[in-house]
C-alpha atoms as a PDB file:
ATOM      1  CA  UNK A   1       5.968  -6.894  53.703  1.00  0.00           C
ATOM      2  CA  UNK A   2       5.451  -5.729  50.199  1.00  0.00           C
ATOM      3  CA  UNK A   3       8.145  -3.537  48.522  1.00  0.00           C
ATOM      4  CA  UNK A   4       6.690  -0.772  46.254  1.00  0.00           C
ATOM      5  CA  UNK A   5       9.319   0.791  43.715  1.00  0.00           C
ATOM      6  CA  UNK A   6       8.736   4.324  41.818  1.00  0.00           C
ATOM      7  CA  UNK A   7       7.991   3.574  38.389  1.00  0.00           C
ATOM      8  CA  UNK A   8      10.575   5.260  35.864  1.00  0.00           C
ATOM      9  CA  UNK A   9      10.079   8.698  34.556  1.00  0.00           C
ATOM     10  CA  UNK A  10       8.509   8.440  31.261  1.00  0.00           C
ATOM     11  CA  UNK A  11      10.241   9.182  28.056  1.00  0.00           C
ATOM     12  CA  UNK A  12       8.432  11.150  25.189  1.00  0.00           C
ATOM     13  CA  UNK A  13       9.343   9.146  22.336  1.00  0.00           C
ATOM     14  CA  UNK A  14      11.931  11.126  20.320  1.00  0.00           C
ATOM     15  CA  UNK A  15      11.847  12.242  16.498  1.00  0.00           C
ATOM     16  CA  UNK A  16      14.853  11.145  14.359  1.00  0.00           C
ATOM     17  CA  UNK A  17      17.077  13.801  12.421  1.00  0.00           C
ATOM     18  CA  UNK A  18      19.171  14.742   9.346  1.00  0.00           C
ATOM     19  CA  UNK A  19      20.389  18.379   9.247  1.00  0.00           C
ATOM     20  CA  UNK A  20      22.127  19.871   6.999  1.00  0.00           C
ATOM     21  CA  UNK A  21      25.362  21.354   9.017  1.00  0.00           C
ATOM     22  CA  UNK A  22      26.810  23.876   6.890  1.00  0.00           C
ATOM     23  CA  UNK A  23      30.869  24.796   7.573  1.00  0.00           C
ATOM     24  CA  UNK A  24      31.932  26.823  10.619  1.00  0.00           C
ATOM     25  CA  UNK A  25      31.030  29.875   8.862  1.00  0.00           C
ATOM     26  CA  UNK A  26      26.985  28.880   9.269  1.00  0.00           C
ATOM     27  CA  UNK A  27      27.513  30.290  13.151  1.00  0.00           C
ATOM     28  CA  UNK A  28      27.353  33.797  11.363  1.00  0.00           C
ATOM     29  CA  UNK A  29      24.433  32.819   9.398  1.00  0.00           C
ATOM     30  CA  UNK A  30      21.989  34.244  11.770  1.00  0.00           C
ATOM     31  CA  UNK A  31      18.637  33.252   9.843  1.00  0.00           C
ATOM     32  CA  UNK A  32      20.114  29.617   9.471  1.00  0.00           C
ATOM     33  CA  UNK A  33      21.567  29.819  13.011  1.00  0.00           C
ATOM     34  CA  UNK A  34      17.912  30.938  14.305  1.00  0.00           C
ATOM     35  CA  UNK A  35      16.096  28.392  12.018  1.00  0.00           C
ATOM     36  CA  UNK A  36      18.203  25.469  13.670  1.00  0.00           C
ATOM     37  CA  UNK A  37      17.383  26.902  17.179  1.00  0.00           C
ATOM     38  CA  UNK A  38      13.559  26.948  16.679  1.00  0.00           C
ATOM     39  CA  UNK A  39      13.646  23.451  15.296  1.00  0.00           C
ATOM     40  CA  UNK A  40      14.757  22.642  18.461  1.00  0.00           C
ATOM     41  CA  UNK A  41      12.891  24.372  20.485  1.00  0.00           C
ATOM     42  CA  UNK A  42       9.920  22.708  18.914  1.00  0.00           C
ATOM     43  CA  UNK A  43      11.061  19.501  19.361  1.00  0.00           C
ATOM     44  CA  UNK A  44      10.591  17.550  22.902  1.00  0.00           C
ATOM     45  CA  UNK A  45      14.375  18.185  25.170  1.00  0.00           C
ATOM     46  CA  UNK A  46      16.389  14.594  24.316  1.00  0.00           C
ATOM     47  CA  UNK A  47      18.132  13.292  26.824  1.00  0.00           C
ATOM     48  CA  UNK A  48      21.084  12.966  25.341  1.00  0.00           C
ATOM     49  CA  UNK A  49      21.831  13.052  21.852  1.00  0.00           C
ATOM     50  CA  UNK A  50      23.264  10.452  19.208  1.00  0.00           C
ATOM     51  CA  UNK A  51      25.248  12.314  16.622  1.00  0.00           C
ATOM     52  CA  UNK A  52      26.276  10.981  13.348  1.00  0.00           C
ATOM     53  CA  UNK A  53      28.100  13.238  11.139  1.00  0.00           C
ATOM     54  CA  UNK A  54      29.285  13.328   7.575  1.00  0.00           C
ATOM     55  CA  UNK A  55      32.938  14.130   8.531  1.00  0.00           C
ATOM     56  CA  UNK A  56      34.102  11.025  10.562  1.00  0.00           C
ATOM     57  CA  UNK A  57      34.277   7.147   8.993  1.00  0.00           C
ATOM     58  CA  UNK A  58      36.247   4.404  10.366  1.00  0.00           C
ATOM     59  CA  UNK A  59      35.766   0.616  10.700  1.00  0.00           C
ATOM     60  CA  UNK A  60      33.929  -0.700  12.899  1.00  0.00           C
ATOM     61  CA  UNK A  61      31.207   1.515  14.301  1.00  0.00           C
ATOM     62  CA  UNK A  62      33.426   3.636  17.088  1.00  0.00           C
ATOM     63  CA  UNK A  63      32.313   5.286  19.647  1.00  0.00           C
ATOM     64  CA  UNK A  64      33.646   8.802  20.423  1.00  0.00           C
ATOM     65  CA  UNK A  65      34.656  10.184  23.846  1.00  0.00           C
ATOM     66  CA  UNK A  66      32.099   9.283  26.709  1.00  0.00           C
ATOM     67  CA  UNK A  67      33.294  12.964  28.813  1.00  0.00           C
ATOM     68  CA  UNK A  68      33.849  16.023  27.644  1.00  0.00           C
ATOM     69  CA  UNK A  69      37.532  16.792  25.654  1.00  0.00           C
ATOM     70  CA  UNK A  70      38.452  19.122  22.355  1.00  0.00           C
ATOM     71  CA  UNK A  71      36.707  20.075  19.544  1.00  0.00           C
ATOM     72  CA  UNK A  72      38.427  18.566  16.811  1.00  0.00           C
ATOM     73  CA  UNK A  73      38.518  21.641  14.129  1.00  0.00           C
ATOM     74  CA  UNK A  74      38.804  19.690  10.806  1.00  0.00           C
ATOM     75  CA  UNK A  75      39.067  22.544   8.703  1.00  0.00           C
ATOM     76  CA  UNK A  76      41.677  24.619   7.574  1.00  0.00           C
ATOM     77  CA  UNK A  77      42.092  28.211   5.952  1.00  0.00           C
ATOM     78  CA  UNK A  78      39.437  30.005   8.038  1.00  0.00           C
ATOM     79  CA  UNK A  79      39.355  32.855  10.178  1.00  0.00           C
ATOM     80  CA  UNK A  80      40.827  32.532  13.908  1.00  0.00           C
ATOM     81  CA  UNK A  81      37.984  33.244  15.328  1.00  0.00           C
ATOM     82  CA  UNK A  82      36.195  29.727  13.985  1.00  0.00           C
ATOM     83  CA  UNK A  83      38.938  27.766  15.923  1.00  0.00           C
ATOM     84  CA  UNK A  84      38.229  29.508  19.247  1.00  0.00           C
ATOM     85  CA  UNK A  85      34.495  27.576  19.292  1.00  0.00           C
ATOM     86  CA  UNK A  86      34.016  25.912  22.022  1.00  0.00           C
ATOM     87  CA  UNK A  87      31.444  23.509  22.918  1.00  0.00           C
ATOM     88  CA  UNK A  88      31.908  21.584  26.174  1.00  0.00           C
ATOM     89  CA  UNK A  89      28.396  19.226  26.438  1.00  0.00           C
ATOM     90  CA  UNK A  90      28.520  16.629  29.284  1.00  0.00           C
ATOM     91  CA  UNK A  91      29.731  13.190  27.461  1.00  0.00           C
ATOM     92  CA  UNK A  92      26.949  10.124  27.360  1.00  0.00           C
ATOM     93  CA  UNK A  93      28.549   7.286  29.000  1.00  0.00           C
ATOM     94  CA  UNK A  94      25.444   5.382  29.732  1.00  0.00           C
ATOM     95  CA  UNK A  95      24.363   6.389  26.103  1.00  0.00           C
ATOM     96  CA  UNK A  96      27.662   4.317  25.291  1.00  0.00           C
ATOM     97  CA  UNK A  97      27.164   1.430  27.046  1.00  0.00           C
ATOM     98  CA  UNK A  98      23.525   1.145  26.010  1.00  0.00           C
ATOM     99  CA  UNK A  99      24.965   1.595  22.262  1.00  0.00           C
ATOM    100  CA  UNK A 100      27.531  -0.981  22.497  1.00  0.00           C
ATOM    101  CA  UNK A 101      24.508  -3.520  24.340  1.00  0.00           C
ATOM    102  CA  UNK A 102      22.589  -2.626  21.174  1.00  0.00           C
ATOM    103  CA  UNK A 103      24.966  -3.278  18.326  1.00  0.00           C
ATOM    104  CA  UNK A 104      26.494  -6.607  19.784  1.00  0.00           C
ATOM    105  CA  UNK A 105      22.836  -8.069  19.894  1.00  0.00           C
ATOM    106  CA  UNK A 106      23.121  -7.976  16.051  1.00  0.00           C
ATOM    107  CA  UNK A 107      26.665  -8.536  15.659  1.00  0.00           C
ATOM    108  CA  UNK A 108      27.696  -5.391  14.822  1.00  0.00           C
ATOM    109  CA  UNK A 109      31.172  -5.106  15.974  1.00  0.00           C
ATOM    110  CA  UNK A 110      31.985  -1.779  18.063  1.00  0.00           C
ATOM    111  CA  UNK A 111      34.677   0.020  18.895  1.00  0.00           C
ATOM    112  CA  UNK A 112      35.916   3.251  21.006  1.00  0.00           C
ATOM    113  CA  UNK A 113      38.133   6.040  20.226  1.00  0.00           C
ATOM    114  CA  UNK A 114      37.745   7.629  24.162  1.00  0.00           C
ATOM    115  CA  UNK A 115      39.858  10.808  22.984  1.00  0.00           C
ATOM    116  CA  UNK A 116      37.921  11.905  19.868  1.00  0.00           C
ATOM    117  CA  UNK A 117      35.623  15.270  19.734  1.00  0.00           C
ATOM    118  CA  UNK A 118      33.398  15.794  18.479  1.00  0.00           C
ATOM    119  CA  UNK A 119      34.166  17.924  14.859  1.00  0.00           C
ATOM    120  CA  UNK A 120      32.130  20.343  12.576  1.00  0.00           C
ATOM    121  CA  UNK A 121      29.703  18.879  11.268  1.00  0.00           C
ATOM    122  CA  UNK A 122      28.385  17.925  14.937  1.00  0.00           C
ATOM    123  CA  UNK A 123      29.454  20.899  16.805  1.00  0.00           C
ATOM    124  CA  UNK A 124      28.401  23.359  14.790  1.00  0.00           C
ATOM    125  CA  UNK A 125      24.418  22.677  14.496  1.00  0.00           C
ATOM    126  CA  UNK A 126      24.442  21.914  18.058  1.00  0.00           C
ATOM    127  CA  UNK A 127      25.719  25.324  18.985  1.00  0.00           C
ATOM    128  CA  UNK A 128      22.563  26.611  17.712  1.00  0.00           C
ATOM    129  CA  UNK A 129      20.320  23.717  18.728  1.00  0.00           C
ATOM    130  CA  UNK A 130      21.510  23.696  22.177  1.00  0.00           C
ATOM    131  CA  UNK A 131      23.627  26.462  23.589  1.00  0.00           C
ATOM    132  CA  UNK A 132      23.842  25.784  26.650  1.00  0.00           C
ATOM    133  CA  UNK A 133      25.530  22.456  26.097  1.00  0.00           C
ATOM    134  CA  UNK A 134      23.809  20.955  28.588  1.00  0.00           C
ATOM    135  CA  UNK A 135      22.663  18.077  26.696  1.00  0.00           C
ATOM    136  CA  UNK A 136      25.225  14.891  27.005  1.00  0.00           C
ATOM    137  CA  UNK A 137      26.553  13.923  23.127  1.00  0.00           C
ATOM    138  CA  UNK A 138      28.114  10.932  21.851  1.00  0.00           C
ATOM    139  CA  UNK A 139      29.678  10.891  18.305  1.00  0.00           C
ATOM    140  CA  UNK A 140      29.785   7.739  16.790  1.00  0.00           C
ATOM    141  CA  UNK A 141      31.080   7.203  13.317  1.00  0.00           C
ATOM    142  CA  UNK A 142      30.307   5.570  10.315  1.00  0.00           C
ATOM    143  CA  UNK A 143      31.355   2.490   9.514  1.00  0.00           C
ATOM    144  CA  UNK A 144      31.786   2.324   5.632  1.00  0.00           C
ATOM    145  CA  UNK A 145      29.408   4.382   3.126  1.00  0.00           C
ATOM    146  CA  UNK A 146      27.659   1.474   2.166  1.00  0.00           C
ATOM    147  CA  UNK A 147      23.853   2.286   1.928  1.00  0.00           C
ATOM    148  CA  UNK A 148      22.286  -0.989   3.345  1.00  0.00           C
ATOM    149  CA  UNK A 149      24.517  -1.232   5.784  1.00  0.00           C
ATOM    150  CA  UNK A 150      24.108   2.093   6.885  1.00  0.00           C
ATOM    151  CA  UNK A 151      20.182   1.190   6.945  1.00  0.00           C
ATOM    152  CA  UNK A 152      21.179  -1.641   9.260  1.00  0.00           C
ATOM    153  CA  UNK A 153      22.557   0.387  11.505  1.00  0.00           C
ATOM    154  CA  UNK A 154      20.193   3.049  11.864  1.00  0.00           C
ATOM    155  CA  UNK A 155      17.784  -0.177  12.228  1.00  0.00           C
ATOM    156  CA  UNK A 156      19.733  -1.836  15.414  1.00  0.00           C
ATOM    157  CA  UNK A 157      19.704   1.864  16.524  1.00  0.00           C
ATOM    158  CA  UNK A 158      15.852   2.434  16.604  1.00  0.00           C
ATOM    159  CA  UNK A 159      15.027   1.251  20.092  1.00  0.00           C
ATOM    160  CA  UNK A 160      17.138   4.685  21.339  1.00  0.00           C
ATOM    161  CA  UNK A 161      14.149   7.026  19.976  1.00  0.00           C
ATOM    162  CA  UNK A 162      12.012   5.037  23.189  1.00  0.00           C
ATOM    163  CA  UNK A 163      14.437   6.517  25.477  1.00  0.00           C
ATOM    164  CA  UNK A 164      14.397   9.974  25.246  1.00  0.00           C
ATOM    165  CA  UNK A 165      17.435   9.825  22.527  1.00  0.00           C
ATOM    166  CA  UNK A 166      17.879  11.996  19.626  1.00  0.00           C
ATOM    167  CA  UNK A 167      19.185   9.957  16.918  1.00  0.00           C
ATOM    168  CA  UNK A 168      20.981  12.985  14.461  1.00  0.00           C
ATOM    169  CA  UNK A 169      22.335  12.303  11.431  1.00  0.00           C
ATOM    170  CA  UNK A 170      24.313  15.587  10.067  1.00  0.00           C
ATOM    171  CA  UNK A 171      25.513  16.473   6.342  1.00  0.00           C
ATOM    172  CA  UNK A 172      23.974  17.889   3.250  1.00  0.00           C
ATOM    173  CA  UNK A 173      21.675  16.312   0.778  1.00  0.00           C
ATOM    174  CA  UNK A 174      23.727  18.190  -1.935  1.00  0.00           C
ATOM    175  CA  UNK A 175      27.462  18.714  -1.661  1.00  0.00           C
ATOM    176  CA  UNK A 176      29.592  19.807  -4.936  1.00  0.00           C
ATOM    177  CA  UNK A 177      32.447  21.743  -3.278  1.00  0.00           C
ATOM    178  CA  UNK A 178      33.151  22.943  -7.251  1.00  0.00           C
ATOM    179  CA  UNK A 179      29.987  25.417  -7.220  1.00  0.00           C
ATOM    180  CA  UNK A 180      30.409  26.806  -3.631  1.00  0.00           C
ATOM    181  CA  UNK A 181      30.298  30.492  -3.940  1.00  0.00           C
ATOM    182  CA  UNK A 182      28.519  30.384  -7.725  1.00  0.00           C
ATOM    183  CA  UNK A 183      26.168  32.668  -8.118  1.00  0.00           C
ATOM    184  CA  UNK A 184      22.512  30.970  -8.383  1.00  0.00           C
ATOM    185  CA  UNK A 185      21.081  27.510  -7.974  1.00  0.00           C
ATOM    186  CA  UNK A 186      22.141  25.121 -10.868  1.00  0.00           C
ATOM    187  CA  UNK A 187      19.801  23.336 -12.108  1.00  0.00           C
ATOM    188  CA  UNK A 188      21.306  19.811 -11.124  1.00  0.00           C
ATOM    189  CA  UNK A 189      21.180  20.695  -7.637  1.00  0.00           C
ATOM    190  CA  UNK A 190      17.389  21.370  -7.976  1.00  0.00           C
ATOM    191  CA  UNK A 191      16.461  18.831  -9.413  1.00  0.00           C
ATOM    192  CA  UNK A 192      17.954  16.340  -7.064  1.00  0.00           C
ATOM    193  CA  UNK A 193      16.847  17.920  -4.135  1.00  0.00           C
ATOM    194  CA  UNK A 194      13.448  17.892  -5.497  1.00  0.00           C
ATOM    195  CA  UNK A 195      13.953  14.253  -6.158  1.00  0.00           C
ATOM    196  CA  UNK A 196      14.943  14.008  -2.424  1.00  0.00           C
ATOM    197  CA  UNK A 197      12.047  15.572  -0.895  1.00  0.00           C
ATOM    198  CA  UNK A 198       9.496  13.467  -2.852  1.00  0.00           C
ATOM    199  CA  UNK A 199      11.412  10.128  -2.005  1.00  0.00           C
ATOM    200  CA  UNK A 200      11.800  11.188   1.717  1.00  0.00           C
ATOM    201  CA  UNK A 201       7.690  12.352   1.713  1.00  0.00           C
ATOM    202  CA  UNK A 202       6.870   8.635   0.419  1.00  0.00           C
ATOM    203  CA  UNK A 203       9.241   7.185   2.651  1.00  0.00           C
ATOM    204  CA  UNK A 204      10.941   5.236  -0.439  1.00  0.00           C
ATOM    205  CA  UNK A 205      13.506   3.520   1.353  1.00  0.00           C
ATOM    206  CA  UNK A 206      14.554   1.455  -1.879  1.00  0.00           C
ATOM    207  CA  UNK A 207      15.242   4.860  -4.103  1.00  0.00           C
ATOM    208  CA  UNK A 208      16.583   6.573  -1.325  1.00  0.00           C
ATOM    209  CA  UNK A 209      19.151   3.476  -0.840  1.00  0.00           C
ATOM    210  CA  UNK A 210      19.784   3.295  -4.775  1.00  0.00           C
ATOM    211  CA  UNK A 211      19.757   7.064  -5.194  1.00  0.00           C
ATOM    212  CA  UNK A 212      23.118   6.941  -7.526  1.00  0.00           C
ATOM    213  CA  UNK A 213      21.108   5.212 -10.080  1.00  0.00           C
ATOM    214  CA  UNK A 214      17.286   6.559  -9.655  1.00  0.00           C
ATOM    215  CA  UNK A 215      18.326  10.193  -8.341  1.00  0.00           C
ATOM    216  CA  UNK A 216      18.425  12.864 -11.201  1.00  0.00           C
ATOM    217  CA  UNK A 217      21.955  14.578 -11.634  1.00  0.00           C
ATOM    218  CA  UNK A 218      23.459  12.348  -8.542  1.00  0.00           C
ATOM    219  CA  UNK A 219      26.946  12.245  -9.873  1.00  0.00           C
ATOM    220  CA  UNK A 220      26.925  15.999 -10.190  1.00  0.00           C
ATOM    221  CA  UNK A 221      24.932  16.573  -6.933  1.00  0.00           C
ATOM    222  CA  UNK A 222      27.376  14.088  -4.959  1.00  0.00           C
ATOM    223  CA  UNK A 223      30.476  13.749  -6.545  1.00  0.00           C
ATOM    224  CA  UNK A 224      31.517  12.094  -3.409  1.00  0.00           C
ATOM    225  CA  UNK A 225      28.360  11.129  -0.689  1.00  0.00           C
ATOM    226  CA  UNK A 226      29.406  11.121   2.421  1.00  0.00           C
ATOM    227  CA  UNK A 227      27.581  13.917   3.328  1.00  0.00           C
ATOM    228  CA  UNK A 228      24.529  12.414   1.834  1.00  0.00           C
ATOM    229  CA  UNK A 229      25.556   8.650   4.304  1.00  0.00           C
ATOM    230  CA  UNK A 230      23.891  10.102   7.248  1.00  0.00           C
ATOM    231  CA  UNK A 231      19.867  10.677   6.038  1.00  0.00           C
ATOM    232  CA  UNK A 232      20.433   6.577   5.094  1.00  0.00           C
ATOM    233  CA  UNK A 233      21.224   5.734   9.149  1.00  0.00           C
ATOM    234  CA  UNK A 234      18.113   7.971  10.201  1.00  0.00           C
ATOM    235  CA  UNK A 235      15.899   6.643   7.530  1.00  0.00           C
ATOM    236  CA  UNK A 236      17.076   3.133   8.688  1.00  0.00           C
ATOM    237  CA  UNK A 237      16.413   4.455  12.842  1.00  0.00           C
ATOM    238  CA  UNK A 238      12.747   4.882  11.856  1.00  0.00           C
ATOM    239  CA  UNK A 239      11.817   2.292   9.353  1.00  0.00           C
ATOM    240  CA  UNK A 240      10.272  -0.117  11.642  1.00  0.00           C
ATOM    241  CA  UNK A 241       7.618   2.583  12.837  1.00  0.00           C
ATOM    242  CA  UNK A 242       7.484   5.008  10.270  1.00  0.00           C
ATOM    243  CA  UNK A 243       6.741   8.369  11.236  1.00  0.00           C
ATOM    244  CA  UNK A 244       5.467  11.048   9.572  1.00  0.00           C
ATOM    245  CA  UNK A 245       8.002  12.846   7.297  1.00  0.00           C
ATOM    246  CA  UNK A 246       8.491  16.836   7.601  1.00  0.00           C
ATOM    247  CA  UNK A 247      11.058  19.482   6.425  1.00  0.00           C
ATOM    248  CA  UNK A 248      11.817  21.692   9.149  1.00  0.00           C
ATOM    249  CA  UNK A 249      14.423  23.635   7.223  1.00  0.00           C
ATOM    250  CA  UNK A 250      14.541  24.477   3.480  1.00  0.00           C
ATOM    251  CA  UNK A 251      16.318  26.876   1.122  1.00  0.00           C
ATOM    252  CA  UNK A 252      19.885  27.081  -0.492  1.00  0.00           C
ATOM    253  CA  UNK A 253      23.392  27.908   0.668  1.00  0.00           C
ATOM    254  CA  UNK A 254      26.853  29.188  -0.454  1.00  0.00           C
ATOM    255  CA  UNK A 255      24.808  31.347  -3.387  1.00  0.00           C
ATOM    256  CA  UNK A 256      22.582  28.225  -4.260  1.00  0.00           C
ATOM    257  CA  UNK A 257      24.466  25.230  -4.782  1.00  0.00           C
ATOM    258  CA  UNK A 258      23.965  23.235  -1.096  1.00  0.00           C
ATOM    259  CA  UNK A 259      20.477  22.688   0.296  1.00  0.00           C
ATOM    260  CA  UNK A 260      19.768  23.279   3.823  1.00  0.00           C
ATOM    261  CA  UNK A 261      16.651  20.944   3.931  1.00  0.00           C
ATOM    262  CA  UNK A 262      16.509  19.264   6.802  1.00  0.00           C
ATOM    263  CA  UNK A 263      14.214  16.178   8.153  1.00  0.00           C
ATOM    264  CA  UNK A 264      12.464  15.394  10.767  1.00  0.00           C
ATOM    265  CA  UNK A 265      11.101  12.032  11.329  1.00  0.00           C
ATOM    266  CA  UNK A 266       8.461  11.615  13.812  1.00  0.00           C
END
């Protein structure tokens, strides 16, 4: 007697993302909340989502909580109201599991923090990405900011974009806390994210790595560059099958001095 099976549904291969987040006050932002929300909406539904964001590092990779628990609000001096988000998407156990299977098979060492939120700078763009929260989310951090090895990780990552999994690295491509507020764009921050843009458009992986020594004004446009870490893991998730390179958000923030651009990959 011969068995037949279903076949599995397929999976529309995924883009990979870096988007600039913005603080808790960007959910008032309603052109930069509806700009994140039709990004979305034009990209395929994930299945669940793998979220890397600027504002959590610890050694080794860890993996976030695999069901739903608290924000964590990792900001302070703000209005009430900004600690009263909520954001309860289903937790990604499977996601888990598959992310631990991938990391061991290149020796990456893993690790899990079960009780850990997600925080801002992944909350925040997925309220206006997905508002239902009905898309399962797993945090996991970064491991050091070490550019190659960030690469490396976005690399053992890559096979996740197959199945249905949106890889989404969140932080800013400039971030000088000094100018928030200023009034115009300076010039430094300009120039470096014009420097950006053309390295991300040729898909220069080498510059992009070395960008504190090639970038123009890098010291001034990342004093510190963790929020810059995450583009470095989604570069890394696509550099085996490089994908066509697009900006689906540009424009300045906080009077000028942070740029929203945003990539999609794929």
């Amino acid at each position: 007697m011969t068995t037949h099976t279903e076949p599995e549904p397929s999976r529309e291969q995924m883009p990979v993302i870096f988007a600039a987040h913005g603080a808790p006050i960007l959910l008032d932002d309603i052109q930069w909340m509806a700009e994140l929300a039709a990004w979305a909406k034009a990209m395929p539904k994930p299945k669940s989502i793998l979220m890397v964001s600027a504002h959590w590092e610890e050694r080794p990779t860890t993996l976030g909580a695999t069901r739903t628990v608290p924000l964590i609000y990792d900001f302070y001096g703000f209005p009430e109201t900004y600690y009263q988000t909520q954001y309860a998407a289903p937790g990604a156990p499977d996601l888990a599991a598959r992310v631990r299977e991938l990391l061991r098979h290149k020796d990456m060492p893993v690790a899990q923090d079960p009780e850990r939120g997600l925080d801002h700078g992944a909350y925040v763009p997925l309220v206006a990405m997905y508002p239902e929260a009905d898309v399962p989310v797993l945090q996991i951090s970064m491991p050091v900011l070490d550019a190659r090895e960030l690469f490396r990780l976005g690399q053992a990552l890559a096979p996740l974009r197959e199945e249905g999994v949106l890889v989404f690295g969140s932080g800013f491509l400039t971030h000088n806390m000094r100018y928030a507020f200023r009034p115009g764009t300076p010039q430094w921050a300009k120039e470096f994210d014009a420097w950006a843009a053309d390295a991300l458009l040729r898909f220069d992986v080498d510059a992009l790595l070395d960008f504190q020594t090639r970038a123009p004004a890098a010291q001034m446009a990342l004093p510190t560059w963790e929020h810059y870490a995450p583009v470095l893991l989604s570069v890394g998730a696509v550099a085996d099958q490089r994908s066509r390179t697009s900006f689906p958000i540009t424009g300045w923030w906080m009077d000028g001095a942070f740029t929203k651009r945003s990539v999609q990959f794929g």
